[in-house]
Protein backbone atom coordinates (compact mmCIF):
# COMPACT_ATOMS: atom_id res chain seq x y z
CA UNK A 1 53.76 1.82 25.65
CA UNK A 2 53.40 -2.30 25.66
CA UNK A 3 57.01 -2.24 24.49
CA UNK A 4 58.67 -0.40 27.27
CA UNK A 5 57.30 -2.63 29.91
CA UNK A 6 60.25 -5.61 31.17
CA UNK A 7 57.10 -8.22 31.62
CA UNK A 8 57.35 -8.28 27.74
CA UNK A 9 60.70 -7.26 26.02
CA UNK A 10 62.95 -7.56 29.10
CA UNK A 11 65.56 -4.76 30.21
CA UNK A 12 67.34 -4.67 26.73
CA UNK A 13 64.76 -4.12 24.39
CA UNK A 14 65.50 -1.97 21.58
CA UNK A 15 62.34 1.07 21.09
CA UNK A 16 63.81 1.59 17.93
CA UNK A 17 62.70 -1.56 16.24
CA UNK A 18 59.42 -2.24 18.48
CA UNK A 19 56.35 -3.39 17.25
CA UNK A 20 53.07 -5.21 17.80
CA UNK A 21 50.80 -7.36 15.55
CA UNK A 22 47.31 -8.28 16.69
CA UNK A 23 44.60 -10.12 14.79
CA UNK A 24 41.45 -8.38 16.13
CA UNK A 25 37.73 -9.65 15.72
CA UNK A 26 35.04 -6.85 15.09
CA UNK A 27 31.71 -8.28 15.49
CA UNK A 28 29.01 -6.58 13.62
CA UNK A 29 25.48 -6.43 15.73
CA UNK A 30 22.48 -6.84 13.94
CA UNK A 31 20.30 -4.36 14.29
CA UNK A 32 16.60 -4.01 12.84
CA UNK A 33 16.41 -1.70 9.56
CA UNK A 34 12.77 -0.44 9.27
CA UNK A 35 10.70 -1.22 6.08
CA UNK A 36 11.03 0.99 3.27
CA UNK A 37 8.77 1.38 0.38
CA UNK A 38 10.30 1.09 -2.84
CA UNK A 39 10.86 4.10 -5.15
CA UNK A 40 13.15 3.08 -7.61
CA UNK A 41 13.31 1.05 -10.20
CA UNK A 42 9.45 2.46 -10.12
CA UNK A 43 7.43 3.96 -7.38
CA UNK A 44 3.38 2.87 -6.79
CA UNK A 45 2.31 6.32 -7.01
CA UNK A 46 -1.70 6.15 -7.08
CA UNK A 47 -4.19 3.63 -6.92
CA UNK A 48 -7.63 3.66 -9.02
CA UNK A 49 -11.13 2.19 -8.58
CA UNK A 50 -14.37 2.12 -10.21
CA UNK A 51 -17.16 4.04 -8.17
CA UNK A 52 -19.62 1.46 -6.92
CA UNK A 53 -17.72 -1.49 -7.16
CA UNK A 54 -18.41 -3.92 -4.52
CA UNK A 55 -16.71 -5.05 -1.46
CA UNK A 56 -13.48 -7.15 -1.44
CA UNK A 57 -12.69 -5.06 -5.04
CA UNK A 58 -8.79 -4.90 -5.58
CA UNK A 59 -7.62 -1.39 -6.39
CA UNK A 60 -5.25 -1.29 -9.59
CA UNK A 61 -1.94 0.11 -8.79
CA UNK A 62 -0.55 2.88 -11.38
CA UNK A 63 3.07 3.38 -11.18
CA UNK A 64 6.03 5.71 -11.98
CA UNK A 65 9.08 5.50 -13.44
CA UNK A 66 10.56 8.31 -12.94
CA UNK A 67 9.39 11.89 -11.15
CA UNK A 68 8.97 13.37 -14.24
CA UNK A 69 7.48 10.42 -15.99
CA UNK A 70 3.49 10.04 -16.37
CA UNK A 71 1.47 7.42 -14.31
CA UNK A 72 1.06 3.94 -16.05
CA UNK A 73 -0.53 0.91 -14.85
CA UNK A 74 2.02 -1.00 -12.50
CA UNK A 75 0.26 -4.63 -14.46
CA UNK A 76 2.39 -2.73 -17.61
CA UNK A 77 5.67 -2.91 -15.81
CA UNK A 78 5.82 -5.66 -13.74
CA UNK A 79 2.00 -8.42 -13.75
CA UNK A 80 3.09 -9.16 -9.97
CA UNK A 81 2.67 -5.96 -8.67
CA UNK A 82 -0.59 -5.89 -7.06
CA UNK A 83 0.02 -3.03 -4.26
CA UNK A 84 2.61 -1.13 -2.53
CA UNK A 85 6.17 -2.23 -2.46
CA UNK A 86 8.28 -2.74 0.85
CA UNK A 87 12.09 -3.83 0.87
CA UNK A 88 13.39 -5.20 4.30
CA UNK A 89 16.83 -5.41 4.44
CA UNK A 90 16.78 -8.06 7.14
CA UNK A 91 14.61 -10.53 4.98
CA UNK A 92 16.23 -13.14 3.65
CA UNK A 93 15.94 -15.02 0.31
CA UNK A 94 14.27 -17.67 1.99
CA UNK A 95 11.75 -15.28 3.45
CA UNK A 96 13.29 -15.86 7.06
CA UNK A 97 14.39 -12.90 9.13
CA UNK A 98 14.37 -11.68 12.54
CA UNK A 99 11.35 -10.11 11.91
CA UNK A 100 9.08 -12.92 9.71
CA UNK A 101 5.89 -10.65 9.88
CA UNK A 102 4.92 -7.39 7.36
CA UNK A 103 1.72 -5.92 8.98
CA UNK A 104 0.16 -3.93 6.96
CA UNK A 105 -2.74 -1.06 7.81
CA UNK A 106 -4.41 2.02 7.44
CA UNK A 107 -3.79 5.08 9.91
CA UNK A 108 -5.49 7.79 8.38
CA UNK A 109 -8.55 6.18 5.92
CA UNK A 110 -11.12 8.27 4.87
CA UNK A 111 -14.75 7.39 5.46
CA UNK A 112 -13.33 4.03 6.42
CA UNK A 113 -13.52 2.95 2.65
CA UNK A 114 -10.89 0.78 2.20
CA UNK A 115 -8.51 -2.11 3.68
CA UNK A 116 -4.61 -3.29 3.34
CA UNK A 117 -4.25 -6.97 2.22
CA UNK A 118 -1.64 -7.87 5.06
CA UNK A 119 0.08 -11.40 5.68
CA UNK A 120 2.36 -13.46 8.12
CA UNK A 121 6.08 -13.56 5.94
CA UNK A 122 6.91 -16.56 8.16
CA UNK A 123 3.63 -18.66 6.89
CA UNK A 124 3.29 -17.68 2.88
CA UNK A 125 6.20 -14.78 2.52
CA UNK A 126 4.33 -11.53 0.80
CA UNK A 127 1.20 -13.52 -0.80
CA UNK A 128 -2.01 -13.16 1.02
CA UNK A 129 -5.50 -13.59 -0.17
CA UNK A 130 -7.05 -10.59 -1.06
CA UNK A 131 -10.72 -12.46 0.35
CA UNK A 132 -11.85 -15.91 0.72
CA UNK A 133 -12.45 -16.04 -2.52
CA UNK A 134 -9.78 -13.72 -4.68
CA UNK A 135 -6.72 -14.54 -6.40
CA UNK A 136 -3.64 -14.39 -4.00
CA UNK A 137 -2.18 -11.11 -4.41
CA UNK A 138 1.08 -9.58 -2.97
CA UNK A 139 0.60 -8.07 0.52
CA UNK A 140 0.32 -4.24 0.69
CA UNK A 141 -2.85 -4.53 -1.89
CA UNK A 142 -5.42 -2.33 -1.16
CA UNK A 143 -8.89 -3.17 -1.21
CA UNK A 144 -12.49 -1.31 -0.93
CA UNK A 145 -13.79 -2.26 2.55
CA UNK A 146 -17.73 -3.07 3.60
CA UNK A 147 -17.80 0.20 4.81
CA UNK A 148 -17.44 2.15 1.16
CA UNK A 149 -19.44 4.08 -0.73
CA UNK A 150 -17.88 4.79 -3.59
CA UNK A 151 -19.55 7.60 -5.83
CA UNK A 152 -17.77 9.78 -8.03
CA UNK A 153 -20.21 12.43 -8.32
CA UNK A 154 -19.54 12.89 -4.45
CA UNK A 155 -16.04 12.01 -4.02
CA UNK A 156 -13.82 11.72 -7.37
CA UNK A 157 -10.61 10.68 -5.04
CA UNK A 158 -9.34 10.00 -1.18
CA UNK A 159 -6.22 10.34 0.03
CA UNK A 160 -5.05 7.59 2.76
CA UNK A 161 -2.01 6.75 5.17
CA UNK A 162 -0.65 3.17 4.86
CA UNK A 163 1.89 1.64 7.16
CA UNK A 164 4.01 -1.13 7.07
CA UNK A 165 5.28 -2.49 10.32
CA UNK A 166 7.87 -5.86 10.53
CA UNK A 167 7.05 -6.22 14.05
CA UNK A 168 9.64 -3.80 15.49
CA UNK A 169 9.84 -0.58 13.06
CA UNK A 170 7.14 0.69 10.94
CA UNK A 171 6.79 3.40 7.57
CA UNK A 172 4.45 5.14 6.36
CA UNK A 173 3.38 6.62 3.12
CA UNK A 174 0.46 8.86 1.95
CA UNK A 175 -1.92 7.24 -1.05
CA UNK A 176 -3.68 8.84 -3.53
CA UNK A 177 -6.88 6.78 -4.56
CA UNK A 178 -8.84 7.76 -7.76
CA UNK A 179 -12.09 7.01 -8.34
CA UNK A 180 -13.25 6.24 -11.83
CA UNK A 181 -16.58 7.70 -13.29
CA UNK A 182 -19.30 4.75 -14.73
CA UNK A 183 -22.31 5.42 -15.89
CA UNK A 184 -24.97 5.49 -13.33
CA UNK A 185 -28.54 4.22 -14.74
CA UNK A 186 -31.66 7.05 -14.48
CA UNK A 187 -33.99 6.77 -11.44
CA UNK A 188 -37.59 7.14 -11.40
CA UNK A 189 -38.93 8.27 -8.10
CA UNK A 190 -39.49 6.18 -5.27
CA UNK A 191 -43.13 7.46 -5.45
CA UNK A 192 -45.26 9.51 -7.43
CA UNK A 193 -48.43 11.18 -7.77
CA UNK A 194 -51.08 12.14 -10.71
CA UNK A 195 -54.36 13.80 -10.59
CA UNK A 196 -57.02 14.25 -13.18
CA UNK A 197 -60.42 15.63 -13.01
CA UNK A 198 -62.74 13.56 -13.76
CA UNK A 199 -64.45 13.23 -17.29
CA UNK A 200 -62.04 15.63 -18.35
CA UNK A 201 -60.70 14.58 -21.88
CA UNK A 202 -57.07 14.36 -23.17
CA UNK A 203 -55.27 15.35 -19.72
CA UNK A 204 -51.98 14.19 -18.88
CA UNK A 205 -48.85 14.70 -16.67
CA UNK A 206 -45.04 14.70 -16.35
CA UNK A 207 -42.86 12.09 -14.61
CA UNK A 208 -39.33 12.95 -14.59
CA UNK A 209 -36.51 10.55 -14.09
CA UNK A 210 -33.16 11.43 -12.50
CA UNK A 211 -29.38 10.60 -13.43
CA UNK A 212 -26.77 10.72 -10.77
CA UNK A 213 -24.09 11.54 -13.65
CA UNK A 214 -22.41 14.79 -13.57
CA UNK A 215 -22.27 15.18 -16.83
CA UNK A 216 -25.52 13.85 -17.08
């Protein structure tokens, strides 16, 4: 023990009454805390889409309150909330962290249909433009790609990975996307054919459209 050494109490010092204060520093490292995806007040729980809608189309986020609560629109809750959710623990008010970037992206995307609106924290914190000529929109949107083909009669929804990396950690969370039924106009057939004897009187033929509808 300190106190029975000489070098501090010399050869008289009295164990009964020893003691030592110390003021000690503790220095907290940072560390990097991975993105999470927010689940509570609400949760973004699906996302829906018209079949057929065009490129560059923003899917509308429907959200959750609660497990046992039904879907709503996320615009009902909260206007700004345009996509997924992500908390970082190291971002700062200011939008400065350790980490200034939130890359956003799709590891498992079926049929390639559709894109993550991602953005650079440091330049424009979570707004991004959805395309060159959209609204700016919070990153973690999701958007149908060129590559989509979006028909409900043939798919009526997709389920998708999306990850969120900040650089250094990433997340991930499984999407459901629903795709919304509109009615699809009748076809006539690319070609056609009808034959009638000549002089024959009061002949005539059938030409049949088609509908892509289900229901149709």
């Amino acid at each position: 023990q300190v106190c029975d050494d000489p070098k501090f109490f010399g050869e008289s010092a009295d164990q009964a009454i020893c003691s030592v204060v110390a003021n000690v520093t503790v220095t907290i490292l940072n560390l990097n805390d991975p993105p999470m995806f927010r689940t509570m007040p609400y949760e973004v729980s699906s996302f829906r889409v018209e079949e057929n809608s065009p490129p560059g189309t923003l899917l509308i986020p429907y959200c959750r309150t609660g497990s046992a609560q039904p879907e709503q629109p996320c615009a009902d809750i909260d206007s700004e909330i345009t996509g997924l959710v992500v908390d970082d623990l190291d971002l700062e008010p200011d939008g400065d962290s350790d980490t200034n970037i939130m890359i956003y992206s799709i590891t498992r995307n079926d049929e390639d249909a559709f894109q993550a609106v991602s953005c650079d924290r440091a330049r424009n914190l979570d707004k991004c433009l959805a395309h060159e000529s959209g609204p700016m929109v919070a990153a973690g949107a999701l958007k149908v790609s060129a590559l989509a083909n979006l028909n409900f009669e043939q798919d009526a929804s997709y389920s998708i990975t999306v990850q969120v990396s900040d650089g250094k950690a990433a997340a991930k969370r499984d999407v459901d996307i629903i795709i919304l039924d509109v009615n699809d106009p009748p076809r006539w057939p690319d070609k056609f054919t009808l034959r009638f004897a000549e002089n024959a009187l009061h002949q005539g033929g059938m030409i049949y459209a088609t509908d892509d509808d289900a229901n149709a």
